[in-house]
C-alpha atoms as a PDB file:
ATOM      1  CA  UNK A   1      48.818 198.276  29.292  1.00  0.00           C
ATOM      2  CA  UNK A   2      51.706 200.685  28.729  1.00  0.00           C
ATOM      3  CA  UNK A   3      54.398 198.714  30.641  1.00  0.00           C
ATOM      4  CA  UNK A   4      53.395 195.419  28.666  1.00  0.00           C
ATOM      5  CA  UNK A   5      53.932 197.558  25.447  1.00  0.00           C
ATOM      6  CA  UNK A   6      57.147 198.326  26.337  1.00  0.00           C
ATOM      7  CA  UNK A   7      58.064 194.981  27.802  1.00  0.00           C
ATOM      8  CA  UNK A   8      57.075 193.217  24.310  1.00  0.00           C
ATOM      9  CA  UNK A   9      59.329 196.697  22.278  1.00  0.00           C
ATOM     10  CA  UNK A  10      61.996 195.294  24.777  1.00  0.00           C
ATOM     11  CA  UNK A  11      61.929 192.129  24.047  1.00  0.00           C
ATOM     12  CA  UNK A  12      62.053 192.596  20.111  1.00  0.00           C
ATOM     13  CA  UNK A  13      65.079 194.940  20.742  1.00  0.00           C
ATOM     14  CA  UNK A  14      67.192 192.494  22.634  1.00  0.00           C
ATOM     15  CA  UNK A  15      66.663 190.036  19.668  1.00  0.00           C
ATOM     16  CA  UNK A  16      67.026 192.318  16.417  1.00  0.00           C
ATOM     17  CA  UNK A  17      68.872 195.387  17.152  1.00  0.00           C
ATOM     18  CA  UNK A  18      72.539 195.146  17.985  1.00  0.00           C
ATOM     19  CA  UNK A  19      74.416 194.694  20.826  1.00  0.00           C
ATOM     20  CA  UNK A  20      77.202 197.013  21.864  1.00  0.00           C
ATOM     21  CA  UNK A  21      79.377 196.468  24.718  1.00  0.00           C
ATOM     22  CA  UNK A  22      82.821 197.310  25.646  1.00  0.00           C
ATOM     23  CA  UNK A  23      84.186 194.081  25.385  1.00  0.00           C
ATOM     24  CA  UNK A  24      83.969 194.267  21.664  1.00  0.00           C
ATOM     25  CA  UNK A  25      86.156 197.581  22.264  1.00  0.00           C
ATOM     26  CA  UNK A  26      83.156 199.928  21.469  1.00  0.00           C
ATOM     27  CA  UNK A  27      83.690 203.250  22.476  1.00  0.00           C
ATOM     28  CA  UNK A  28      80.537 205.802  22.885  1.00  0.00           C
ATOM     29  CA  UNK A  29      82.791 209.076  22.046  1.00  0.00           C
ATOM     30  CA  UNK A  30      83.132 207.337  18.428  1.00  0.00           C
ATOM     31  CA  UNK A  31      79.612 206.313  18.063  1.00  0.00           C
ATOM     32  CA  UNK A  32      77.874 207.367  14.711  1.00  0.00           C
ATOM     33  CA  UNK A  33      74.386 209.003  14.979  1.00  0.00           C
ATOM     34  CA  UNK A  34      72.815 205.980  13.904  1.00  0.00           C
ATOM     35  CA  UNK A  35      74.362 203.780  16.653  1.00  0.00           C
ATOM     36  CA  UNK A  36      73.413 206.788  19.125  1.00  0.00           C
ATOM     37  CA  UNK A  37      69.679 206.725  18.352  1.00  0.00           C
ATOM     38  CA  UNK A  38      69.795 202.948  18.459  1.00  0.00           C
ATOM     39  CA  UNK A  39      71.522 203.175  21.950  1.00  0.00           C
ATOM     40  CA  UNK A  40      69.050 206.113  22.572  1.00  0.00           C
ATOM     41  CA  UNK A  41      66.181 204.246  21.851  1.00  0.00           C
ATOM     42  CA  UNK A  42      67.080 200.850  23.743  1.00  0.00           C
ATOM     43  CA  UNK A  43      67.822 202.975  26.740  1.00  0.00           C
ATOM     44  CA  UNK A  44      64.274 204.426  26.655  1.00  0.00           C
ATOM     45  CA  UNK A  45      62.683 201.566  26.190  1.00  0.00           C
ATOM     46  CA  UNK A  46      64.208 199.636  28.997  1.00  0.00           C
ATOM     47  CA  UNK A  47      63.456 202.702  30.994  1.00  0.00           C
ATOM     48  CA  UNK A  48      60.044 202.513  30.260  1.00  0.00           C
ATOM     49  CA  UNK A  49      59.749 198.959  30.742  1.00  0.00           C
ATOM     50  CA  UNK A  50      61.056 198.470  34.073  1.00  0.00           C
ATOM     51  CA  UNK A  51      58.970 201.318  35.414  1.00  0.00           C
END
C-alpha cells in the first residue's frame, strides 16, 4: 500500500514539479531553499518508491 502511494506521489512529481539538470547549467551550491526542498522532496520520494 505504501510503495503504491509513493509510486502515484512519483508520478505526479515527474509531471508538475520542475526539472533540474545540469545541462540547463544548474548548479546545487546556488540553489535557493525553495529549489532545495523541491529537490529534497523528489529525492525522498523516489527513495521511497523504489524501495
Amino acid at each position: 500500500m505504501k510503495k503504491k502511494i509513493f509510486k502515484t506521489l512519483a508520478k505526479i512529481n515527474k509531471k508538475v514539479l520542475p526539472k533540474y539538470s545540469t545541462d540547463q547549467d544548474f548548479d546545487l551550491r546556488n540553489a535557493s531553499k525553495v529549489q532545495m526542498a523541491l529537490i529534497g522532496w523528489k529525492l525522498w520520494v523516489t527513495k521511497n518508491s523504489l524501495d
